[in-house]
PDB file of N, CA and C in Angstrom:
ATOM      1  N   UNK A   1       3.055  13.209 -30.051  1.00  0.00           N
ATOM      2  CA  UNK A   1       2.694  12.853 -28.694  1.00  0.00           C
ATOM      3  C   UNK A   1       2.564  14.129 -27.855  1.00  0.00           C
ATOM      4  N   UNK A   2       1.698  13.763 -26.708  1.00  0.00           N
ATOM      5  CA  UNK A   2       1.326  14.940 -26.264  1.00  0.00           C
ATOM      6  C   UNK A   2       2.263  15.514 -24.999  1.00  0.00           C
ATOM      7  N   UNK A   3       2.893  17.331 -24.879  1.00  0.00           N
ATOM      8  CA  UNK A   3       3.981  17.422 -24.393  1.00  0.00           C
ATOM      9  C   UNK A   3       4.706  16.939 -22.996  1.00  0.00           C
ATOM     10  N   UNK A   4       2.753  16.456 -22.377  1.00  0.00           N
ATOM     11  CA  UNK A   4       3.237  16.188 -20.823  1.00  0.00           C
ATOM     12  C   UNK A   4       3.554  14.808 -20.782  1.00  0.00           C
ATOM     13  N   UNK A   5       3.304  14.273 -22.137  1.00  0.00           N
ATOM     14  CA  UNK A   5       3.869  12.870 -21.879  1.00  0.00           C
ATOM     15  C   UNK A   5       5.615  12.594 -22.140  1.00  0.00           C
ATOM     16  N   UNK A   6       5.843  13.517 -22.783  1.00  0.00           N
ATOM     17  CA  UNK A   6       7.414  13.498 -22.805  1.00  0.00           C
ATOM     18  C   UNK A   6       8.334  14.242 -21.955  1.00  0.00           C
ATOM     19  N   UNK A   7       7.750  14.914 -21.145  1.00  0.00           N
ATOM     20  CA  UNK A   7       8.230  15.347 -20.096  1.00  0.00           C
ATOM     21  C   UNK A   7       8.673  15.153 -18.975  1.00  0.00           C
ATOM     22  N   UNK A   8       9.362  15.296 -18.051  1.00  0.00           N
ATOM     23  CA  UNK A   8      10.239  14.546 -16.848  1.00  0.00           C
ATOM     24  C   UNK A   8       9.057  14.192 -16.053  1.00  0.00           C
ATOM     25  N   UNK A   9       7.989  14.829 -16.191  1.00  0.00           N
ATOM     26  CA  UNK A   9       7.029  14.627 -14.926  1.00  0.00           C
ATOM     27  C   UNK A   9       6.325  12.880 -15.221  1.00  0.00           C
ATOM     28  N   UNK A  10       6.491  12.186 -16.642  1.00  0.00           N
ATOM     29  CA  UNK A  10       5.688  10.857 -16.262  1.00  0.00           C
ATOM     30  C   UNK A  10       6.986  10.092 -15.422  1.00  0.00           C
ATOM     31  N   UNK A  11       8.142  10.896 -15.126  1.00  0.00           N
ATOM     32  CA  UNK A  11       8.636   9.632 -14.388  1.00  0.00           C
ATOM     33  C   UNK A  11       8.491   9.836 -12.922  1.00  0.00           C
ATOM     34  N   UNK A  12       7.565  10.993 -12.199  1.00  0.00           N
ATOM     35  CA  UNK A  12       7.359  11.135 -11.138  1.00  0.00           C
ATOM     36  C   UNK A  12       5.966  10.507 -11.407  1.00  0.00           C
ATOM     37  N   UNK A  13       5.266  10.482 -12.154  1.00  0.00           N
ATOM     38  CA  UNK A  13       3.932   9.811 -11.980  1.00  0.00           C
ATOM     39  C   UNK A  13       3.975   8.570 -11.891  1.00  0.00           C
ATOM     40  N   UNK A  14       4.910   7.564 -12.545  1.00  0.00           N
ATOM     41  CA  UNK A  14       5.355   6.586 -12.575  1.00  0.00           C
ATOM     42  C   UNK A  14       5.720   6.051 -11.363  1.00  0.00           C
ATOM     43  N   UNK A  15       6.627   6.835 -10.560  1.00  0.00           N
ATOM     44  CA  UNK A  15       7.473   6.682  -9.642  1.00  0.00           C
ATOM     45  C   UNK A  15       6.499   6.613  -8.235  1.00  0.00           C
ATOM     46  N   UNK A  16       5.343   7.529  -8.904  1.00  0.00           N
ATOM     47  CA  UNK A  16       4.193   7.492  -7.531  1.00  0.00           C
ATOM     48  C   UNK A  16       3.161   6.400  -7.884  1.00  0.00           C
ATOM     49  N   UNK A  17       3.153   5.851  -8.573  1.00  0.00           N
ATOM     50  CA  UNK A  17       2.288   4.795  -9.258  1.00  0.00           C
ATOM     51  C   UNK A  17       2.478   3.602  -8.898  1.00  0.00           C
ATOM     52  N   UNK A  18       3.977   3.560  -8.885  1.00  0.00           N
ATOM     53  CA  UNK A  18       4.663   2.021  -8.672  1.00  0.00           C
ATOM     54  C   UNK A  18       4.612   2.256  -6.892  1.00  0.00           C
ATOM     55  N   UNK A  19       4.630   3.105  -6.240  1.00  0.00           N
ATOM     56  CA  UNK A  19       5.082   3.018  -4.724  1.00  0.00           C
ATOM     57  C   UNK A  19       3.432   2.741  -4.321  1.00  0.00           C
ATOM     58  N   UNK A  20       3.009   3.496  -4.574  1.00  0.00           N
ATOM     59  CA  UNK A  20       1.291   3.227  -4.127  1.00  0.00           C
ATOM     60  C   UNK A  20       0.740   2.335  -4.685  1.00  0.00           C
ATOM     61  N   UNK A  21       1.458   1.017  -5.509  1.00  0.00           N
ATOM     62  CA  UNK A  21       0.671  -0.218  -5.800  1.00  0.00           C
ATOM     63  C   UNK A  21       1.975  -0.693  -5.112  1.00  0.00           C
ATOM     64  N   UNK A  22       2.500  -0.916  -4.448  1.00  0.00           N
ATOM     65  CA  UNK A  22       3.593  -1.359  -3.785  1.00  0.00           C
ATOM     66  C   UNK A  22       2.666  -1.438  -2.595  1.00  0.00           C
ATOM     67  N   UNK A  23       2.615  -0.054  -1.830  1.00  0.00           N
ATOM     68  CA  UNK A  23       2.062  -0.122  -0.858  1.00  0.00           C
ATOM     69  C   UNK A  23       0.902  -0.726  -0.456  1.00  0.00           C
ATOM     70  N   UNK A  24      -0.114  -0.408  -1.330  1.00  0.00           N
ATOM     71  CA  UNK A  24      -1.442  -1.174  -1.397  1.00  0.00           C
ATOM     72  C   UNK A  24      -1.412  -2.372  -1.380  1.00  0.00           C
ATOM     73  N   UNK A  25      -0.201  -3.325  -1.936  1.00  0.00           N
ATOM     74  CA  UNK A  25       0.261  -4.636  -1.793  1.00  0.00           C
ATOM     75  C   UNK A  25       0.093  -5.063  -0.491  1.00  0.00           C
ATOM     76  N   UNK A  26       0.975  -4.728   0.169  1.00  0.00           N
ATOM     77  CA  UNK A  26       1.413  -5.103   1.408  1.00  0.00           C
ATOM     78  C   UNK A  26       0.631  -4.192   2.601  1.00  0.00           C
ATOM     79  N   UNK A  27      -0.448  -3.445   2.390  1.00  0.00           N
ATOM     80  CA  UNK A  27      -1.197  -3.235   2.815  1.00  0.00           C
ATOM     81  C   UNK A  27      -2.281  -4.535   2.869  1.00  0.00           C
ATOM     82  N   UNK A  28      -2.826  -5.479   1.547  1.00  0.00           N
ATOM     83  CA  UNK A  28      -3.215  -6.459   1.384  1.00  0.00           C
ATOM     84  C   UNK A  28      -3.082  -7.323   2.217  1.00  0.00           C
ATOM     85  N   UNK A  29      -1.699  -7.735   2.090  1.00  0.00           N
ATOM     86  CA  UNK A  29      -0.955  -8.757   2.595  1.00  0.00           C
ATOM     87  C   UNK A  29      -0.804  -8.552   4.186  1.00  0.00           C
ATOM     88  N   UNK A  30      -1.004  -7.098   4.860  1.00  0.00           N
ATOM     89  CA  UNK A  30      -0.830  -7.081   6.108  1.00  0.00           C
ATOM     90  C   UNK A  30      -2.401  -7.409   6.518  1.00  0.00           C
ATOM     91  N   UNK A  31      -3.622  -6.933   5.980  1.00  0.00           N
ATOM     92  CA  UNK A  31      -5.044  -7.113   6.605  1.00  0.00           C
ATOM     93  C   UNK A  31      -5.015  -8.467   6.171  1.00  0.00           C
ATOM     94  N   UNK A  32      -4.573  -9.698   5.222  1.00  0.00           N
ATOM     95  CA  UNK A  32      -5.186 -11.186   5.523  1.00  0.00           C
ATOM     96  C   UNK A  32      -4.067 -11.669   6.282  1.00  0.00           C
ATOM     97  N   UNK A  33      -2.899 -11.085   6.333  1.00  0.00           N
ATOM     98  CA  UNK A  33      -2.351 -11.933   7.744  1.00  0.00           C
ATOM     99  C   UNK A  33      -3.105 -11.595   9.347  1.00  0.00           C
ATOM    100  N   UNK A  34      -3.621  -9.979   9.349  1.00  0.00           N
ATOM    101  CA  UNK A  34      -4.532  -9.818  10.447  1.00  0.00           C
ATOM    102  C   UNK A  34      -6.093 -10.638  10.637  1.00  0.00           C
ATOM    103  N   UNK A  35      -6.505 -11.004   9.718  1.00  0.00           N
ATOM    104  CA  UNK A  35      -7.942 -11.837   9.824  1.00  0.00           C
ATOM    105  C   UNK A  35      -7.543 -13.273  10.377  1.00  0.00           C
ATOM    106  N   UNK A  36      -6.341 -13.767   9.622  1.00  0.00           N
ATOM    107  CA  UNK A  36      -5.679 -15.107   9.676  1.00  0.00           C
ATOM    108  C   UNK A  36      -5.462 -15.229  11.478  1.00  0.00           C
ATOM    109  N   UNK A  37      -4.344 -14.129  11.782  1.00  0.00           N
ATOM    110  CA  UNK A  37      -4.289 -14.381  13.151  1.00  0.00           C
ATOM    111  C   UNK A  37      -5.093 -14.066  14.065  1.00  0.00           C
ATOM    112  N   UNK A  38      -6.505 -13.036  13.577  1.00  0.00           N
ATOM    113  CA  UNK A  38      -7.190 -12.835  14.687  1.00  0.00           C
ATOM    114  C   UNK A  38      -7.958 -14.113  14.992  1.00  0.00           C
ATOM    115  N   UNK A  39      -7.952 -15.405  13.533  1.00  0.00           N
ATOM    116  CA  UNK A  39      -8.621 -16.488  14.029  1.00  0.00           C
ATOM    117  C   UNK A  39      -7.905 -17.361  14.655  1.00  0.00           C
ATOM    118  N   UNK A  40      -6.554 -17.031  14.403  1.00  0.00           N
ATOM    119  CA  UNK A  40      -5.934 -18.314  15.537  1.00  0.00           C
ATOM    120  C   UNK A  40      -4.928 -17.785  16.231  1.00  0.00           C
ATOM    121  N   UNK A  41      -5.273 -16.693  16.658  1.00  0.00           N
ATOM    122  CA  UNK A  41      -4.466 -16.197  18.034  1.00  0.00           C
ATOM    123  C   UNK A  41      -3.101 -15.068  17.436  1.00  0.00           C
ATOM    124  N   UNK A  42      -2.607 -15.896  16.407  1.00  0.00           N
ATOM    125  CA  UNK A  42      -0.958 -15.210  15.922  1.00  0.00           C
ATOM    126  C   UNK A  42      -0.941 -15.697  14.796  1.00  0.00           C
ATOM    127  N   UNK A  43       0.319 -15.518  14.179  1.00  0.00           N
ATOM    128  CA  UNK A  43       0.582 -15.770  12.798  1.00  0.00           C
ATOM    129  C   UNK A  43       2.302 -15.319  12.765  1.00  0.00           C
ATOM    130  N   UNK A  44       3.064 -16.454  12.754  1.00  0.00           N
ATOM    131  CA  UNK A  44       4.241 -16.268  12.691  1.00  0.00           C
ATOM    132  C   UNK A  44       4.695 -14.963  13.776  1.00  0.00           C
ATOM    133  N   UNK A  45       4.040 -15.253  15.197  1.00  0.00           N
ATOM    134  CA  UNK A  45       4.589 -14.480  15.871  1.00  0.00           C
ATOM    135  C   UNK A  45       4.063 -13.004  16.292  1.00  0.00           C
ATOM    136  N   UNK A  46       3.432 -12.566  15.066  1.00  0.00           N
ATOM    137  CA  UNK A  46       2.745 -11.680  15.007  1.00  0.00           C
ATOM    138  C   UNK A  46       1.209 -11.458  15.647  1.00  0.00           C
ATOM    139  N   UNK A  47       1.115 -10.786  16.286  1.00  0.00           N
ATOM    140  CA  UNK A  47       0.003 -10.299  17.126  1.00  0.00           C
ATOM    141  C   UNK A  47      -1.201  -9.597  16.181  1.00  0.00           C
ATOM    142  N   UNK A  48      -2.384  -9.594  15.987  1.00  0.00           N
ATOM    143  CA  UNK A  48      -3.352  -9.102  15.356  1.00  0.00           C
ATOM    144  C   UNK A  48      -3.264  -7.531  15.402  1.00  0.00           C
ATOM    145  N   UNK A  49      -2.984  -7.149  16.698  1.00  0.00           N
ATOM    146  CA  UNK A  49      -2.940  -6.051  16.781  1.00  0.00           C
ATOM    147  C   UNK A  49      -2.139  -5.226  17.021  1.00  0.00           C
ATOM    148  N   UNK A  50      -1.371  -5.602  15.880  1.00  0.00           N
ATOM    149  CA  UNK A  50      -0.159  -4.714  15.643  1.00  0.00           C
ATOM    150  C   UNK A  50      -0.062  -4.589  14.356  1.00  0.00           C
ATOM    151  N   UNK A  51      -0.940  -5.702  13.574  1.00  0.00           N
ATOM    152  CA  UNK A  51      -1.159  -5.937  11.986  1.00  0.00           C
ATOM    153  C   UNK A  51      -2.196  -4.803  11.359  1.00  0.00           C
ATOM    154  N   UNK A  52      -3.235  -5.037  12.429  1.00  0.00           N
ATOM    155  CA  UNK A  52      -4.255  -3.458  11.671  1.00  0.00           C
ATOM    156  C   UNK A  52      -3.709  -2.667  11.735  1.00  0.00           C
ATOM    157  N   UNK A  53      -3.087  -1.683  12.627  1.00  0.00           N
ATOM    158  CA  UNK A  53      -2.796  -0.218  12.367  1.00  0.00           C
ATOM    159  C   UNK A  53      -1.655  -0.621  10.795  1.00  0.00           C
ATOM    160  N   UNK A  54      -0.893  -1.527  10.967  1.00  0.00           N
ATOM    161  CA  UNK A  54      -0.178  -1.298   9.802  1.00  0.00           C
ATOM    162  C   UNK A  54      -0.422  -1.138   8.749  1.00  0.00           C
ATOM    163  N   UNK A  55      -1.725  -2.103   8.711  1.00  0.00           N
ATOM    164  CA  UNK A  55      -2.898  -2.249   7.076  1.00  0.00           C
ATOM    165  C   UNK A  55      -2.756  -0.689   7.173  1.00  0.00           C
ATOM    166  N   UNK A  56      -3.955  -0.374   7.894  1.00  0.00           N
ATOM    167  CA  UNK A  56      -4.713   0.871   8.125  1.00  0.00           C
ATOM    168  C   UNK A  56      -3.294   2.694   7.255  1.00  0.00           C
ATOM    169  N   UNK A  57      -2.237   2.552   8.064  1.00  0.00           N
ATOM    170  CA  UNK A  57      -1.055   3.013   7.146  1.00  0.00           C
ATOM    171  C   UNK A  57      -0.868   2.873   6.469  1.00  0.00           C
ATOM    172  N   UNK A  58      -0.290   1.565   5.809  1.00  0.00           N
ATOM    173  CA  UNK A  58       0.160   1.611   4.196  1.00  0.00           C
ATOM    174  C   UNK A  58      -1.088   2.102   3.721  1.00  0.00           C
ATOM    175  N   UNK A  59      -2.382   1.861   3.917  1.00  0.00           N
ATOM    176  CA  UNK A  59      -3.416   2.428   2.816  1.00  0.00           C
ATOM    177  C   UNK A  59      -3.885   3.645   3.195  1.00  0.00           C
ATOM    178  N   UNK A  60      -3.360   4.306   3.775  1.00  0.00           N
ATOM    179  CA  UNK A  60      -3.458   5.377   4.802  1.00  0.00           C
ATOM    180  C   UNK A  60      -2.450   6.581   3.249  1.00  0.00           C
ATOM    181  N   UNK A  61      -1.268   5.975   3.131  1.00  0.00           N
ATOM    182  CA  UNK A  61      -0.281   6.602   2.063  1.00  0.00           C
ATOM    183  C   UNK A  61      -0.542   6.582   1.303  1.00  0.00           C
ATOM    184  N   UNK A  62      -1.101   5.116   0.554  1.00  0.00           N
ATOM    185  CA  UNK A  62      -1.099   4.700  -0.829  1.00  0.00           C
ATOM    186  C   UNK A  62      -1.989   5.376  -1.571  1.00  0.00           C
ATOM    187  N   UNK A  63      -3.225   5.485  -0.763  1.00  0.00           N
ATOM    188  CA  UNK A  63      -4.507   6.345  -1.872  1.00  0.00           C
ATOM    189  C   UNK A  63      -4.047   7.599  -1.798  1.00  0.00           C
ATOM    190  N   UNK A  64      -3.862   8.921  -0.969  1.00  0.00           N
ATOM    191  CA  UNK A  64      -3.585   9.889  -1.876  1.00  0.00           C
ATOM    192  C   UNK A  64      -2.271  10.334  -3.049  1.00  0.00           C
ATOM    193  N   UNK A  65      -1.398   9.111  -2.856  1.00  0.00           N
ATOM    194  CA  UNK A  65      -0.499   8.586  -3.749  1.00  0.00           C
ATOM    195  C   UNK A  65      -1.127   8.680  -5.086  1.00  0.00           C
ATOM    196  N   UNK A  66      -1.912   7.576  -4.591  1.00  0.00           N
ATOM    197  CA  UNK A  66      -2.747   6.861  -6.471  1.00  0.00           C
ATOM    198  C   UNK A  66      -3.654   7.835  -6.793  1.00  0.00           C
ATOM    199  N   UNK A  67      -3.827   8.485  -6.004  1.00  0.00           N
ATOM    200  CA  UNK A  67      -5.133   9.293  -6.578  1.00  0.00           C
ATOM    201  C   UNK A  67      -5.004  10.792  -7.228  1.00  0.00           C
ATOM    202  N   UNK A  68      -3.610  11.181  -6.550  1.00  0.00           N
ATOM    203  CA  UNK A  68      -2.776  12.660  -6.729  1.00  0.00           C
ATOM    204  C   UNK A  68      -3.340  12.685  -8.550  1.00  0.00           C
ATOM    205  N   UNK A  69      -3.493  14.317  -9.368  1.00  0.00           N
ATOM    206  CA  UNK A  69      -3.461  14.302 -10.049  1.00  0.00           C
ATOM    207  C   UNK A  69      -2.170  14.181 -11.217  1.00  0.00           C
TER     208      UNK A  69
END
């Protein structure tokens, strides 16, 4: 096997792999609760516009996360 695969570094690649599909998650999950409430006003309280910038962040982190070499 090849040496960089046994090396400490796949558990930082790992470790950035799992957080930036984490994030991208709930990046997801924050833009269809923002479409949801921009059509009916709110959504459990939540204001539309307080939901985009959040999307907009988590995916703001997540891609140069996922994308790092």
């Amino acid at each position: 096997m090849n040496e960089l695969m046994t090396s400490s570094d796949i558990a930082i690649h790992v470790t950035a792999a799992v957080a930036a599909g984490g994030a991208f998650t709930l990046g997801v999950i924050a833009s269809a609760l923002f479409l949801r409430a921009e059509a009916r006003g709110t959504v459990h309280g939540l204001r539309p516009g307080r939901l985009d910038p959040l999307a907009r962040r988590l995916h703001t982190f997540a891609f140069p996360v996922w994308t790092s070499p």
